[in-house]
C-alpha atoms as a PDB file:
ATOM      1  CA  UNK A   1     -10.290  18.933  -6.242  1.00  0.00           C
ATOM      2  CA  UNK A   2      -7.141  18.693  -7.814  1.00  0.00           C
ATOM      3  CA  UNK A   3      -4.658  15.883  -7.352  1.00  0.00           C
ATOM      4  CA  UNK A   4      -1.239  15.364  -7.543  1.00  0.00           C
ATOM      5  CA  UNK A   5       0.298  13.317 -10.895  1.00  0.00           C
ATOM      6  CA  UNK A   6       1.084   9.999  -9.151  1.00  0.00           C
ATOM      7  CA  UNK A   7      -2.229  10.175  -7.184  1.00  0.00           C
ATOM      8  CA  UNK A   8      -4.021  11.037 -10.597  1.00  0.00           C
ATOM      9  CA  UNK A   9      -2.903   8.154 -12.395  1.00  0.00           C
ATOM     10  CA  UNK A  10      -3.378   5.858  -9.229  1.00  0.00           C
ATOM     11  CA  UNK A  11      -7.239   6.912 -10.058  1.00  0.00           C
ATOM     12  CA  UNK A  12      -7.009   6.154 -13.947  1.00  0.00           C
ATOM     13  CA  UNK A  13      -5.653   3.029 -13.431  1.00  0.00           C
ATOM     14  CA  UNK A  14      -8.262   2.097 -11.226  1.00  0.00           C
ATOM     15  CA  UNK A  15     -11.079   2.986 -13.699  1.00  0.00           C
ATOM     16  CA  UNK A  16      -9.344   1.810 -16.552  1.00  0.00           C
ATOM     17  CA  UNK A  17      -7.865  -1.654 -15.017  1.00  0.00           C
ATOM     18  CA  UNK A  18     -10.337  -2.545 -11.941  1.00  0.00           C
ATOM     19  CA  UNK A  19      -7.499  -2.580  -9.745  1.00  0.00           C
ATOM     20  CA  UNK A  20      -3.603  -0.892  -9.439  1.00  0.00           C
ATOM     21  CA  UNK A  21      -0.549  -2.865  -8.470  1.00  0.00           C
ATOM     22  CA  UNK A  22       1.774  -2.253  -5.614  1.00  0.00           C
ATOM     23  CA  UNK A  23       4.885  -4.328  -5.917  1.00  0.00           C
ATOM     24  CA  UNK A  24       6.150  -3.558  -2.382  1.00  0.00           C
ATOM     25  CA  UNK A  25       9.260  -3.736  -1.230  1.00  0.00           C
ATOM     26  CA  UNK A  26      10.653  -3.836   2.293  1.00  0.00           C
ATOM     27  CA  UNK A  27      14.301  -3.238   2.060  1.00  0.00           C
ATOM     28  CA  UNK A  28      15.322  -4.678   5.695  1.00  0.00           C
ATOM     29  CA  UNK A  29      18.746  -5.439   4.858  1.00  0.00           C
ATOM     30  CA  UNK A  30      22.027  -3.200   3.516  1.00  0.00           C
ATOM     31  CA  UNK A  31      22.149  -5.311   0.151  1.00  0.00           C
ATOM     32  CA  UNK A  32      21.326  -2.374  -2.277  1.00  0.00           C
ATOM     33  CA  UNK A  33      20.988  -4.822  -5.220  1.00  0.00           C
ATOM     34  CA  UNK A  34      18.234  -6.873  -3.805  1.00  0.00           C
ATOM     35  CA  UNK A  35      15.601  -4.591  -3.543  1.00  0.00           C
ATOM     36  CA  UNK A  36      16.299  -3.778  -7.117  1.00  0.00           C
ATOM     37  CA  UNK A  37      16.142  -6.704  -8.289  1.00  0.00           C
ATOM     38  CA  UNK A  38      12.516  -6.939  -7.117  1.00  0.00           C
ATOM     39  CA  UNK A  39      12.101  -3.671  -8.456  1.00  0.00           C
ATOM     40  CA  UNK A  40      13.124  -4.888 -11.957  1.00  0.00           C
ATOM     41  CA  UNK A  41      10.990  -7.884 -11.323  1.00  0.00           C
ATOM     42  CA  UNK A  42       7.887  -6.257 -10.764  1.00  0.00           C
ATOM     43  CA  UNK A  43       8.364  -3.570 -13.303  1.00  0.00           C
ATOM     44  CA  UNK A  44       8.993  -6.287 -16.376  1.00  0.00           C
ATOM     45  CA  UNK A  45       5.683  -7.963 -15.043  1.00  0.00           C
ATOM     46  CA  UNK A  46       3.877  -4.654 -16.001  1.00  0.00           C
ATOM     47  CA  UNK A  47       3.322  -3.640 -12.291  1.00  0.00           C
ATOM     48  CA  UNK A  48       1.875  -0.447 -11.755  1.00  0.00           C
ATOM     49  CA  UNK A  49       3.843   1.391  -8.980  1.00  0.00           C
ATOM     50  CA  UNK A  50       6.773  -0.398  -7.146  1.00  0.00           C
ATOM     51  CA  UNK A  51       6.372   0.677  -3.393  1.00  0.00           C
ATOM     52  CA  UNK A  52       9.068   1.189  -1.409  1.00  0.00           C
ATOM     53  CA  UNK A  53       9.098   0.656   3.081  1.00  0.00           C
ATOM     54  CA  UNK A  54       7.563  -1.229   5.755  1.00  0.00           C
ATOM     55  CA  UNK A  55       7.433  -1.083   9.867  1.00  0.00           C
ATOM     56  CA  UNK A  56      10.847  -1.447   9.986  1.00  0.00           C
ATOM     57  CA  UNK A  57      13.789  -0.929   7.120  1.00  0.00           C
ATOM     58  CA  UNK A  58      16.495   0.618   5.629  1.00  0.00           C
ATOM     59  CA  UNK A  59      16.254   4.811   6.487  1.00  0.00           C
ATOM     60  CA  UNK A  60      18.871   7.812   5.729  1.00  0.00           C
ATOM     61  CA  UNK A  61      21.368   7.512   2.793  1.00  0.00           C
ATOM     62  CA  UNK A  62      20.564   3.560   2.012  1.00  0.00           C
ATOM     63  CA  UNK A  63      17.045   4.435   1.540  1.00  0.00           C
ATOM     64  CA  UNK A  64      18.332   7.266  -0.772  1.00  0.00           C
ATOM     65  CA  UNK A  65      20.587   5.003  -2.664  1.00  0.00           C
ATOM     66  CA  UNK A  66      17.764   2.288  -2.695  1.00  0.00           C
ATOM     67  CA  UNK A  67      15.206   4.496  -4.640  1.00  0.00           C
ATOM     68  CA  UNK A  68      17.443   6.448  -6.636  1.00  0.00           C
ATOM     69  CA  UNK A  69      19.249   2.846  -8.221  1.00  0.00           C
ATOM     70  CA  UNK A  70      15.663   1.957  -8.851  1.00  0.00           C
ATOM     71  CA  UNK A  71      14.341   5.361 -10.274  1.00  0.00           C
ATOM     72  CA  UNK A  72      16.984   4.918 -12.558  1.00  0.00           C
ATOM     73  CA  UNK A  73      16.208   1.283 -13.369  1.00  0.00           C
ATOM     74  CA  UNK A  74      12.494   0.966 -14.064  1.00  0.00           C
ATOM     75  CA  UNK A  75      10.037   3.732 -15.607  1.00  0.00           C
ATOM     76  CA  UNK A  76       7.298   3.049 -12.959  1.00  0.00           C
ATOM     77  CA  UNK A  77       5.953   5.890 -10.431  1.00  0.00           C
ATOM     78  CA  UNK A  78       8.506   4.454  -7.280  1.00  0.00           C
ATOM     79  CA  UNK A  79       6.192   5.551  -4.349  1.00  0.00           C
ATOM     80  CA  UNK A  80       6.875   5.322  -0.422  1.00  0.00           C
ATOM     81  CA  UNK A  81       4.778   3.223   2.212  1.00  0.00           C
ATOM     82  CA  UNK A  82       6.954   4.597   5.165  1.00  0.00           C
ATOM     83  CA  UNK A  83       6.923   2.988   9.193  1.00  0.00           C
ATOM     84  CA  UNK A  84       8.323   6.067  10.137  1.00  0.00           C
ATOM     85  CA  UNK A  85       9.773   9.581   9.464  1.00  0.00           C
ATOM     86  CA  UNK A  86      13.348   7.805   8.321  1.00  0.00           C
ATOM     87  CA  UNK A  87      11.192   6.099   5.756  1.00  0.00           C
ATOM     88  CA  UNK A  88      11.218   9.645   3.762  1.00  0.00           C
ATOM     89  CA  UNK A  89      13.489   9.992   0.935  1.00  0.00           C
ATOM     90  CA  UNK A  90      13.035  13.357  -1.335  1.00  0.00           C
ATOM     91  CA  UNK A  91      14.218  10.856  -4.634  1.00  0.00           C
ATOM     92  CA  UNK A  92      10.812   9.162  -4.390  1.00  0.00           C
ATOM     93  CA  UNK A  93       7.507  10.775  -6.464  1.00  0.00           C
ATOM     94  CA  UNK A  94       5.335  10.502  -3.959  1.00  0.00           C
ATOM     95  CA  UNK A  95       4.000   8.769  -0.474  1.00  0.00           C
ATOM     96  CA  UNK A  96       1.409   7.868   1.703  1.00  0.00           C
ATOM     97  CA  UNK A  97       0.966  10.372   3.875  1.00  0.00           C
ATOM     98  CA  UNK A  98      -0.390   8.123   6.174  1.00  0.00           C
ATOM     99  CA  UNK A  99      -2.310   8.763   9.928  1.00  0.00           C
ATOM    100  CA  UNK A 100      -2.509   4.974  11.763  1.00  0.00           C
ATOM    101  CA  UNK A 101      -6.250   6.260  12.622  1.00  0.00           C
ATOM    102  CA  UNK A 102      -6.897   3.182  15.123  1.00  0.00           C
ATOM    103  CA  UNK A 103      -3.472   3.896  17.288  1.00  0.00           C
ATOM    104  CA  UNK A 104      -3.562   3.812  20.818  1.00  0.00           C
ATOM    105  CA  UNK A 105      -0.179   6.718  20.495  1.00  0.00           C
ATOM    106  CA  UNK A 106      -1.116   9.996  19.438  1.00  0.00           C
ATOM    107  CA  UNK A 107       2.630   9.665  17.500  1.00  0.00           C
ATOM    108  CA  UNK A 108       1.227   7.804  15.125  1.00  0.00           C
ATOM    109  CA  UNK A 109      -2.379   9.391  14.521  1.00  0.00           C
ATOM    110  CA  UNK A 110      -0.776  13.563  14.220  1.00  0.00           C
ATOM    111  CA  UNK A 111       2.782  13.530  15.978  1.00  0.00           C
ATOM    112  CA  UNK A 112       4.866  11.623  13.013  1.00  0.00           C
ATOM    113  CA  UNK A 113       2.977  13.442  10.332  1.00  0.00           C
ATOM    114  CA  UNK A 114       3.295  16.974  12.097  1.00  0.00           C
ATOM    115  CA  UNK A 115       7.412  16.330  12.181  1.00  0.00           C
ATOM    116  CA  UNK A 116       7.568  14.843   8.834  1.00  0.00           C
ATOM    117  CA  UNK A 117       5.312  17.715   6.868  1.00  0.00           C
ATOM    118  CA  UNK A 118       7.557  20.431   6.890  1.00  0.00           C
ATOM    119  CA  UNK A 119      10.807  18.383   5.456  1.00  0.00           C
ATOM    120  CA  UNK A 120       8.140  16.797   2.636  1.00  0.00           C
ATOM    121  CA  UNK A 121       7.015  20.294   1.674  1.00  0.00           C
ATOM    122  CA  UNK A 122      10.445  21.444   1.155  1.00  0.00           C
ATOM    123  CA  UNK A 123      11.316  18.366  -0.688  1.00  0.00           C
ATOM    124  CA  UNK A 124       8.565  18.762  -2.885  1.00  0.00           C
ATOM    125  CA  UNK A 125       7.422  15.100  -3.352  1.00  0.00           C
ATOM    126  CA  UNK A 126       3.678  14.311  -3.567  1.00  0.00           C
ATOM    127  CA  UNK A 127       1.790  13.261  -0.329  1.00  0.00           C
ATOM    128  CA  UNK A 128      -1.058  11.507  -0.485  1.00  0.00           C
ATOM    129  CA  UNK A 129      -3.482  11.654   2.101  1.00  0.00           C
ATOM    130  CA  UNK A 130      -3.978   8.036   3.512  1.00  0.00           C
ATOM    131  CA  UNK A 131      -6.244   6.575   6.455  1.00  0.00           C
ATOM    132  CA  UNK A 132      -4.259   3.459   7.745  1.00  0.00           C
ATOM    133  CA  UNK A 133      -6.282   0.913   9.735  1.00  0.00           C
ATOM    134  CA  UNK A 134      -4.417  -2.116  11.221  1.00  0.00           C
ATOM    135  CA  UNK A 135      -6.905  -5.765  11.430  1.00  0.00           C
ATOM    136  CA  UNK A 136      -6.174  -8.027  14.165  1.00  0.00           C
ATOM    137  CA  UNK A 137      -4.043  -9.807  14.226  1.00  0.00           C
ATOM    138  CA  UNK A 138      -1.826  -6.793  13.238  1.00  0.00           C
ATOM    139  CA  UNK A 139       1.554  -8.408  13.344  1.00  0.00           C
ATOM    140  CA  UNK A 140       4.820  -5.897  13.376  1.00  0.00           C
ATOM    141  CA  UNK A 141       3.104  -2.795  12.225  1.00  0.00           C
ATOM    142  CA  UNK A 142       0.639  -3.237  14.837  1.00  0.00           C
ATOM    143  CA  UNK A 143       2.845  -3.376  17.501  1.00  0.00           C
ATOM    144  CA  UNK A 144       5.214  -0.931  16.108  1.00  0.00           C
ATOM    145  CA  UNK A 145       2.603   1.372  15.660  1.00  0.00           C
ATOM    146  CA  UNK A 146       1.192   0.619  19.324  1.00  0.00           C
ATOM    147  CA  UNK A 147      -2.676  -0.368  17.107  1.00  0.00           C
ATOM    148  CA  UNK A 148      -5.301  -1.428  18.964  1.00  0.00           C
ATOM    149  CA  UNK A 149      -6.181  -3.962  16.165  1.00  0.00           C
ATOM    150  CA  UNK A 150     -10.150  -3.902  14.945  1.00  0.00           C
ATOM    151  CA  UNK A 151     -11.334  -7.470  15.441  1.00  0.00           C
ATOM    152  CA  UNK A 152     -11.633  -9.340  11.670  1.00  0.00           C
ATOM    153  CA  UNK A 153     -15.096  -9.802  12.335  1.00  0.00           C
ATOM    154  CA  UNK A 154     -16.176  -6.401  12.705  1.00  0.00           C
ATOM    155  CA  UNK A 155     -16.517  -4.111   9.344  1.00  0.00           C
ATOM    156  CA  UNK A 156     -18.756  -2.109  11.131  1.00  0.00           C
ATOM    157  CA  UNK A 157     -15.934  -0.730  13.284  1.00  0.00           C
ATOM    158  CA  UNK A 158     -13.199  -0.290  10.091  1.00  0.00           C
ATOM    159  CA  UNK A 159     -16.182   1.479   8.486  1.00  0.00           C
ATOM    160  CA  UNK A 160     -16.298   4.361  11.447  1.00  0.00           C
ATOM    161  CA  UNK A 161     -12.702   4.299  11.204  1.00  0.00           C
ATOM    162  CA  UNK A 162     -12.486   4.917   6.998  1.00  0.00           C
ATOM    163  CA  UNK A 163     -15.145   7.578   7.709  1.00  0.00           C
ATOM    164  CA  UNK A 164     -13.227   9.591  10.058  1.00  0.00           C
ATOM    165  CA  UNK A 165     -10.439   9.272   8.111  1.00  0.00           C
ATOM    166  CA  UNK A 166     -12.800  10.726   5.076  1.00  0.00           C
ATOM    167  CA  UNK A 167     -14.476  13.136   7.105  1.00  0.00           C
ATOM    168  CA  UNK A 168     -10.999  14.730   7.937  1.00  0.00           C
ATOM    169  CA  UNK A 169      -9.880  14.693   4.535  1.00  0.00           C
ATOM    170  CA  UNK A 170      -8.011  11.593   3.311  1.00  0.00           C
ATOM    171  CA  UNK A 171      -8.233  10.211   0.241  1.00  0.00           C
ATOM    172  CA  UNK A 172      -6.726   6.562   0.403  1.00  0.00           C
ATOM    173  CA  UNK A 173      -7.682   3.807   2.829  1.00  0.00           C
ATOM    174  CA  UNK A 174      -5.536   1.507   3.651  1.00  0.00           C
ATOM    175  CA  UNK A 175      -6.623  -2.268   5.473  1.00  0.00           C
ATOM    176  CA  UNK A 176      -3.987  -3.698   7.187  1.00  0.00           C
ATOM    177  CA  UNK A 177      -3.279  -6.979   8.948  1.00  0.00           C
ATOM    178  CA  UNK A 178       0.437  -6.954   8.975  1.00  0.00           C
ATOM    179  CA  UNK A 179       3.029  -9.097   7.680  1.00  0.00           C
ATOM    180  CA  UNK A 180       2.563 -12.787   8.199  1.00  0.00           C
ATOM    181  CA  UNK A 181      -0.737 -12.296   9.140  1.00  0.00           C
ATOM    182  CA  UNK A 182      -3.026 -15.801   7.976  1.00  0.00           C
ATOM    183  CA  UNK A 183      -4.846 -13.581   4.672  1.00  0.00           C
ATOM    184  CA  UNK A 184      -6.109 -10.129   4.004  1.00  0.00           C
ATOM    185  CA  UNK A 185      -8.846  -8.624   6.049  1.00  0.00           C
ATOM    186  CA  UNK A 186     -12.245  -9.979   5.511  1.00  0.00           C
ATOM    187  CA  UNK A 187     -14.162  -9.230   1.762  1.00  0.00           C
ATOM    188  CA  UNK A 188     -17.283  -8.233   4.090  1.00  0.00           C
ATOM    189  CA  UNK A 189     -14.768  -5.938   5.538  1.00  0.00           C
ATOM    190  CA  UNK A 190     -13.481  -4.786   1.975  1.00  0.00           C
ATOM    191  CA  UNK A 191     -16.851  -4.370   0.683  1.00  0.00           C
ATOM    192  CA  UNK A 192     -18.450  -2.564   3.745  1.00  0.00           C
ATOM    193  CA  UNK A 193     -15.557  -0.141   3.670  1.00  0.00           C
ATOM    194  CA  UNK A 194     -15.782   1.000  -0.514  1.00  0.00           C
ATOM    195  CA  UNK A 195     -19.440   0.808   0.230  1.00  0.00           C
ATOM    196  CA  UNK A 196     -18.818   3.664   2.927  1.00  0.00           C
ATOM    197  CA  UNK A 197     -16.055   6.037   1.455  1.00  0.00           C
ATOM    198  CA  UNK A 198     -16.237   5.341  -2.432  1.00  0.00           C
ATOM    199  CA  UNK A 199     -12.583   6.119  -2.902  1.00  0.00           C
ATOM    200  CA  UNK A 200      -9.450   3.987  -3.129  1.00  0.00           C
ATOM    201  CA  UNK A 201      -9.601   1.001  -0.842  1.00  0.00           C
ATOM    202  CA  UNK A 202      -6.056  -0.585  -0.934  1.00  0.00           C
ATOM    203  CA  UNK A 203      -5.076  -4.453   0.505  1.00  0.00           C
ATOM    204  CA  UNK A 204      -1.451  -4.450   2.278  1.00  0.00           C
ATOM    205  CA  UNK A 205      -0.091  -7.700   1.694  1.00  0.00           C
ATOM    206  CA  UNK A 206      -1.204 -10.326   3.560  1.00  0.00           C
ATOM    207  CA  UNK A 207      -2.507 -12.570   0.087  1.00  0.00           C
ATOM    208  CA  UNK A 208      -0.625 -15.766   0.433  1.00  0.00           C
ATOM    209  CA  UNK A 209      -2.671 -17.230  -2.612  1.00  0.00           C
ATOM    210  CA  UNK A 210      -4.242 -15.808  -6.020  1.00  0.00           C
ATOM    211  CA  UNK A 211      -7.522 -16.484  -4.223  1.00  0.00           C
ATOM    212  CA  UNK A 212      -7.034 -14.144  -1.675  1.00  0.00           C
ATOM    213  CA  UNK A 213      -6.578 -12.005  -3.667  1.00  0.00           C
ATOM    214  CA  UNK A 214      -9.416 -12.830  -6.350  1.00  0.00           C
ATOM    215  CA  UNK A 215     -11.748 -12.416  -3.044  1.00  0.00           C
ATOM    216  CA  UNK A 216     -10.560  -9.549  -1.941  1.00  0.00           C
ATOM    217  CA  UNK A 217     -10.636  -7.097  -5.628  1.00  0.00           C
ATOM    218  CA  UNK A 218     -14.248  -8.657  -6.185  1.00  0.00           C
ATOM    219  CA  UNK A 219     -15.332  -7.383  -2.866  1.00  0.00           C
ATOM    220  CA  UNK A 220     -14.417  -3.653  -3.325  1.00  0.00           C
ATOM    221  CA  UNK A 221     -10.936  -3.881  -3.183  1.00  0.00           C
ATOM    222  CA  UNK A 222      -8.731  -1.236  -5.737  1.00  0.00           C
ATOM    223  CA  UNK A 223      -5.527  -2.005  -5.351  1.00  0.00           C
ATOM    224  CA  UNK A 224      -3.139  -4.457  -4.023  1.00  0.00           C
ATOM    225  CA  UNK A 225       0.253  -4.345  -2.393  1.00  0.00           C
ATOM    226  CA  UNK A 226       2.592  -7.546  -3.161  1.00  0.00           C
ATOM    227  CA  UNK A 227       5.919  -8.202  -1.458  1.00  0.00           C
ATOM    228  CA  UNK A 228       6.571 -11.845   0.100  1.00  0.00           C
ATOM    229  CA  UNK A 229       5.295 -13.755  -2.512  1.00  0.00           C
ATOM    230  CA  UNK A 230       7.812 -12.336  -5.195  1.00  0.00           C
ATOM    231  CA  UNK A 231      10.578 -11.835  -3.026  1.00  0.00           C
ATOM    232  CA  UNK A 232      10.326 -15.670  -1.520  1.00  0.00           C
ATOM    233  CA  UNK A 233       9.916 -17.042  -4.795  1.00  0.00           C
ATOM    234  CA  UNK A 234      12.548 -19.231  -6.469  1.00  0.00           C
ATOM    235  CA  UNK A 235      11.894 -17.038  -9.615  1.00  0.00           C
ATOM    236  CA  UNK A 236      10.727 -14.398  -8.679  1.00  0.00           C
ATOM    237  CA  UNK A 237      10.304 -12.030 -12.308  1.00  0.00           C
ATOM    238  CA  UNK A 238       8.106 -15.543 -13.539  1.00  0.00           C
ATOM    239  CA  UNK A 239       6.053 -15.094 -10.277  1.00  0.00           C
ATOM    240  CA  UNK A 240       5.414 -11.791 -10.862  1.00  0.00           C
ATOM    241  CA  UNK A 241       4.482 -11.958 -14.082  1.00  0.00           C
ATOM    242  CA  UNK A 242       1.496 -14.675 -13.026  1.00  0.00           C
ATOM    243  CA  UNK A 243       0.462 -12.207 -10.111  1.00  0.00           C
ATOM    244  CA  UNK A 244       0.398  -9.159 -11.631  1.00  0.00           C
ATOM    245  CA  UNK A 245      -1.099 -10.733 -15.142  1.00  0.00           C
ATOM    246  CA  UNK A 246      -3.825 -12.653 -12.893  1.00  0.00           C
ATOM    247  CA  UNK A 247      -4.815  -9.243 -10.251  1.00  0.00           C
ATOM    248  CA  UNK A 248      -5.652  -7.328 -13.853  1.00  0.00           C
ATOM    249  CA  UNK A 249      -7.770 -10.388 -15.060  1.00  0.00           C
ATOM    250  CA  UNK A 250      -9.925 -10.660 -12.207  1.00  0.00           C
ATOM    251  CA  UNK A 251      -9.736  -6.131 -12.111  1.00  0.00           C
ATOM    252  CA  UNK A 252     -11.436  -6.126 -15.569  1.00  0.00           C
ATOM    253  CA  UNK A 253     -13.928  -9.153 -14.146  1.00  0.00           C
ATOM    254  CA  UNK A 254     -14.784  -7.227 -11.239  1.00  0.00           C
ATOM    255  CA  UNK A 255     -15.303  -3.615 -13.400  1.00  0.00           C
ATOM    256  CA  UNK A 256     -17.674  -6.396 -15.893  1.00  0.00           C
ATOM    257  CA  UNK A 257     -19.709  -7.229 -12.360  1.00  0.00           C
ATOM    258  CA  UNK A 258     -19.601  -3.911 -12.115  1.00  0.00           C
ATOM    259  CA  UNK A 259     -21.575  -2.468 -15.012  1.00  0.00           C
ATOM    260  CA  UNK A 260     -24.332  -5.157 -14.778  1.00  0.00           C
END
């Protein structure tokens, strides 16, 4: 199978690095220089791909100004995590094409991606085919996306969920337990999931502390998304710097654990 160039080096970075690094950012306001100031942030801190979106967010000709001042800013792939079809912009190199498998809304499993396809074919930006699975408690993007959250405690049901999603041809799994949510899904959860599908298994936020995340890369975990903890900090290029610096350290531990 042959993947796209952004979805290709998503995959190298993993096997070279243990883990890739999201710096996400959720551009909810109209201040264009914000969000690329974060962008500049996590670039300088040697993040691998600065995400762009969230459940709810700047859409239409912001968005487009958004990415395109930070395409020009920072030499990163700038990749889209969109709540919805407005989340598209054709200046970004690629997305998650993403189907919110454990949705109660049929919108949000086939309908969004059905209306969306035809205007990201003719753009010609790089979809990526992504299983999204919200975790209780699920927060905004659970309720946005009408989830019906799988309990923390159960792996077994996010596994039958990341198998579907495989099974029907996605490539990308995505845990999810929403912004503000107490911590990342469960590692029992992480590492019954990689265990399951062997591809990328990505963490959406939800790390309040380097722990988390330490947990959560050892247990399966390839890649991280970032956002609150940079953009609340005081400093935040500093802050990213330790993050990003610390996720690789414990990356290379985990591919060590690995090969033992």
């Amino acid at each position: 199978m042959k993947f796209g160039k952004v979805e290709t080096y998503i995959r190298e970075i993993i096997e070279k690095d243990g883990v890739v690094f999201f710096g996400l950012i959720d551009p909810l306001d109209d201040n264009e220089d914000r969000p690329l100031k974060f962008a500049k942030a996590f670039s300088e801190a040697g993040a691998d791909i600065v995400l762009i979106g969230g459940s709810i967010g700047a859409e239409g000709e912001l968005l487009d100004a958004i990415v395109k001042k930070i395409k020009e800013a920072i030499d990163q792939p700038v990749m889209l995590f969109p709540g919805n079809i407005g989340g598209f912009t054709k200046h970004a190199d690629a997305l998650y094409f993403m189907s919110l498998l454990n949705s109660r809304n049929p919108y949000w499993i086939t309908g969004a991606q059905a209306l969306a396809a035809p205007i990201i074919s003719k753009a010609n930006v790089e979809a990526i085919p992504t299983s999204l699975l919200v975790i209780e408690p699920g927060e905004t993007v659970g309720w946005v996306g009408e989830a019906k959250p799988i309990p923390y405690h159960k792996p077994d049901i996010a596994v039958a969920y990341a198998l579907a999603g495989k099974f029907l041809g996605q490539r990308i799994t995505i845990l999810e337990r929403g912004s503000g949510a107490p911590g990342p899904a469960s590692p029992e959860m992480f590492r019954a999931v990689k265990n399951a599908v062997k591809h990328p298994v990505i963490c959406a936020g939800s790390s309040r502390t380097l722990d988390d995340m330490k947990k959560t890369i050892l247990a399966g975990a390839d890649g991280l998304h970032v956002a609150s903890l940079v953009q609340k900090a005081k400093d935040p290029f500093s802050t990213a710097k330790k993050i990003v610096s610390y996720v690789k350290k414990i990356g290379k531990e985990k591919k060590k654990k690995l090969k033992l």
